[in-house]
Protein backbone atom coordinates (compact mmCIF):
# COMPACT_ATOMS: atom_id res chain seq x y z
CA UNK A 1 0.00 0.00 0.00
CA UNK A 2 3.21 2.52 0.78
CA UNK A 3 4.54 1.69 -2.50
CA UNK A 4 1.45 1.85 -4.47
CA UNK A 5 0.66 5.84 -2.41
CA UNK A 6 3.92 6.61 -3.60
CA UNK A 7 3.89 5.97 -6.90
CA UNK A 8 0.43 7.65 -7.59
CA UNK A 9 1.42 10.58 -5.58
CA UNK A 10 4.40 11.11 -8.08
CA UNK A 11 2.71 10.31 -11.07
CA UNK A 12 -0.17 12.92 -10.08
CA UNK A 13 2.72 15.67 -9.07
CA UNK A 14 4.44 15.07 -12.73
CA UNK A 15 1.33 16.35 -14.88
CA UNK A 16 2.44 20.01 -16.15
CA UNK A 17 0.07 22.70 -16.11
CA UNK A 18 -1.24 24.46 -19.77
CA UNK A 19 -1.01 27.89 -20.04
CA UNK A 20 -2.07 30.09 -21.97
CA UNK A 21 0.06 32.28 -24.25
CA UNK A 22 -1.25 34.41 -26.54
CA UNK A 23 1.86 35.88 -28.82
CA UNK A 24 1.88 39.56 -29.70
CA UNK A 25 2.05 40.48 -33.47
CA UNK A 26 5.33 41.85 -34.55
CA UNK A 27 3.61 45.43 -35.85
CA UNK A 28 2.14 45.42 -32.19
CA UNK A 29 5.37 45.14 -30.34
CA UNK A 30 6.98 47.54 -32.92
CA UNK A 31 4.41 50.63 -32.71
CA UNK A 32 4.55 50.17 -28.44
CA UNK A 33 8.38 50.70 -28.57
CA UNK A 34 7.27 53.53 -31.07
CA UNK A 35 4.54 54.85 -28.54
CA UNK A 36 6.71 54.15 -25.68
CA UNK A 37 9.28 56.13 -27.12
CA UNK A 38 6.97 58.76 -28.13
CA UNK A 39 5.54 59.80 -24.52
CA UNK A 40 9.45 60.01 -23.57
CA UNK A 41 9.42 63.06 -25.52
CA UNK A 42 13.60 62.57 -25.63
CA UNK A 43 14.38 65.92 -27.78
CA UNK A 44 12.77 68.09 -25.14
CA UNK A 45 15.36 66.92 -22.65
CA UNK A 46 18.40 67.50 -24.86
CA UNK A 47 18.46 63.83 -26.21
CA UNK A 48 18.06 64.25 -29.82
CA UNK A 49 20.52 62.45 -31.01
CA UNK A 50 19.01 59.11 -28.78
CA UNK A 51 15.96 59.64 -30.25
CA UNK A 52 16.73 59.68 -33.73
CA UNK A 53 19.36 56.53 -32.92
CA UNK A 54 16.25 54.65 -31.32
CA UNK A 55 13.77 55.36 -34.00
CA UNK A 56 16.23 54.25 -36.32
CA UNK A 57 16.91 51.55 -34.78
CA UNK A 58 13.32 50.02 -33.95
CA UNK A 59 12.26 50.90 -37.37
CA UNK A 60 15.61 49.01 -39.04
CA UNK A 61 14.03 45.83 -36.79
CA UNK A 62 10.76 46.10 -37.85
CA UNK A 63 12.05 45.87 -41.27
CA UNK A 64 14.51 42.75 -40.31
CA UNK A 65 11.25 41.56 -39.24
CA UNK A 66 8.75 42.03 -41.62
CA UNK A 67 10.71 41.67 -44.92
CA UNK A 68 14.05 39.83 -44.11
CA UNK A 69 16.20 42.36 -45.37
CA UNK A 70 19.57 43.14 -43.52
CA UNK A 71 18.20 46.67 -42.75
CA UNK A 72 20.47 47.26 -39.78
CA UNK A 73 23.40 46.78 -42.27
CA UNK A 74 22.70 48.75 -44.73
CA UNK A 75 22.21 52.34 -46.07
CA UNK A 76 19.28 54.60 -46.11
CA UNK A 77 19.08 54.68 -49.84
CA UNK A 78 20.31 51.14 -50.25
CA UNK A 79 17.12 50.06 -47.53
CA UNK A 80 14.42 52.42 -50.02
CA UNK A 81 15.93 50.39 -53.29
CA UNK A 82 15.07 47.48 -51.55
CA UNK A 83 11.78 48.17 -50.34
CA UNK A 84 10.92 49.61 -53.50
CA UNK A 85 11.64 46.36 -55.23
CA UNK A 86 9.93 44.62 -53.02
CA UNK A 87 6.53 46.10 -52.29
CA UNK A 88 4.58 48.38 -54.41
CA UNK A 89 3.63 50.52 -51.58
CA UNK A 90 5.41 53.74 -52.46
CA UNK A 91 4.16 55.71 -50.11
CA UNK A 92 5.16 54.20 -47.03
CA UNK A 93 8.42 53.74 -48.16
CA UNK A 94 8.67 57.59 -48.84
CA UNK A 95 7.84 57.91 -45.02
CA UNK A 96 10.50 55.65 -44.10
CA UNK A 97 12.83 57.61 -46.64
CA UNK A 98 11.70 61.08 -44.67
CA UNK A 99 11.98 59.75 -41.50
CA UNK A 100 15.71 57.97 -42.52
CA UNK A 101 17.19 60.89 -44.19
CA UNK A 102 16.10 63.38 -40.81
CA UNK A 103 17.53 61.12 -38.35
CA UNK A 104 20.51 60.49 -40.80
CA UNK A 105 20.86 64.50 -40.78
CA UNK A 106 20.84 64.21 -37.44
CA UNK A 107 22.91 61.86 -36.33
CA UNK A 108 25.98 62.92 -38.25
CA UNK A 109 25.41 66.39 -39.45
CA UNK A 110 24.66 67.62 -36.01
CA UNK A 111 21.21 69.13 -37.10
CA UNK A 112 18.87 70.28 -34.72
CA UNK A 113 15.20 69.92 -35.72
CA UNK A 114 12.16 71.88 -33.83
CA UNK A 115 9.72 69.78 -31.69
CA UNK A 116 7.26 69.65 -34.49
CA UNK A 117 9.55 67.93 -36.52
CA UNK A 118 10.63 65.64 -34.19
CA UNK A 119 6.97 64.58 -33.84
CA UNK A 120 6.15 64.07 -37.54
CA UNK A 121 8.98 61.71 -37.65
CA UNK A 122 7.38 59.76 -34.86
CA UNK A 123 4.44 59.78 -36.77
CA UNK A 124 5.68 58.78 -40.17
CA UNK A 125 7.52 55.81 -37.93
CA UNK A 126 4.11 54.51 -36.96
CA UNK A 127 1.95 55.36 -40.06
CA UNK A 128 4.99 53.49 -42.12
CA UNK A 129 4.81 50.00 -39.37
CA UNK A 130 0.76 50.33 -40.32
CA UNK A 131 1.00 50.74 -43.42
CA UNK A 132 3.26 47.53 -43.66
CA UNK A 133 2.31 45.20 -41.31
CA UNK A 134 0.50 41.92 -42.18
CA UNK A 135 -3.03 41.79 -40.20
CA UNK A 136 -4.69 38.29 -39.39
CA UNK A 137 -7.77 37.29 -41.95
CA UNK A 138 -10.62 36.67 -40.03
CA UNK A 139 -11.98 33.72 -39.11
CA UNK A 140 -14.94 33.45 -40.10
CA UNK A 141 -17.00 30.08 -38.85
CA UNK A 142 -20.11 28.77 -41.13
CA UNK A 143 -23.65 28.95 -40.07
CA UNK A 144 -24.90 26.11 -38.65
């Protein structure tokens, strides 16, 4: 009877517990660094240059991510010649282009753009990750 309690009792402690993870969609993580980044508001406390590096740099992922392409590698105009041969969106890739070409400006030219500006390329960051990203179909279920 010990041996049998035993056993049973480690049998019953052995059976693993499902949970429940739901994964987040890559455009979803991608425009909450965006937001996150966003209510920082980093160029009104004398962090310009971080901001443009970290918009850069979460919108170079998002484009690892959602095309493949070895965007952290490469150029500004060498990521737009890809996009542009690989989606026919041109639009969105001419607010990645604006947004690139600012921070790029930034970055190494020193330039110091106004608040407004600074917002708008925020905003061109997360109309460009909408404008691109792959939504779900719907499921839809037949009537029974």
């Amino acid at each position: 009877i010990i041996l049998f309690l035993y056993f049973s009792n480690k049998k019953n402690k052995s059976i693993p517990i499902e949970s429940k993870v739901t994964a987040i969609p890559p455009h979803e993580k991608t425009l909450a660094l965006l937001v996150t980044l966003g209510q920082k508001k980093p160029w009104l406390h004398g962090e310009l240059k971080i901001f443009h590096i970290t918009l850069t740099e979460i919108l170079r992922n998002w484009l690892v991510t959602r095309y493949q392409i070895h965007a952290l590698e490469l150029t500004t105009e060498e990521i737009v010649n890809t996009l542009l041969k690989l989606q026919s969106n041109s639009d969105a890739t001419q607010k990645l282009q604006s947004v690139l070409r600012k921070s790029d400006r930034v970055k190494f030219a020193k330039e110091i753009l106004n608040p407004e500006e600074n917002e708008n390329c925020l905003e061109l960051a997360i109309n460009f990750v909408k404008a691109t990203a792959i939504y779900p179909e719907p499921i839809i279920s037949p009537l029974q």
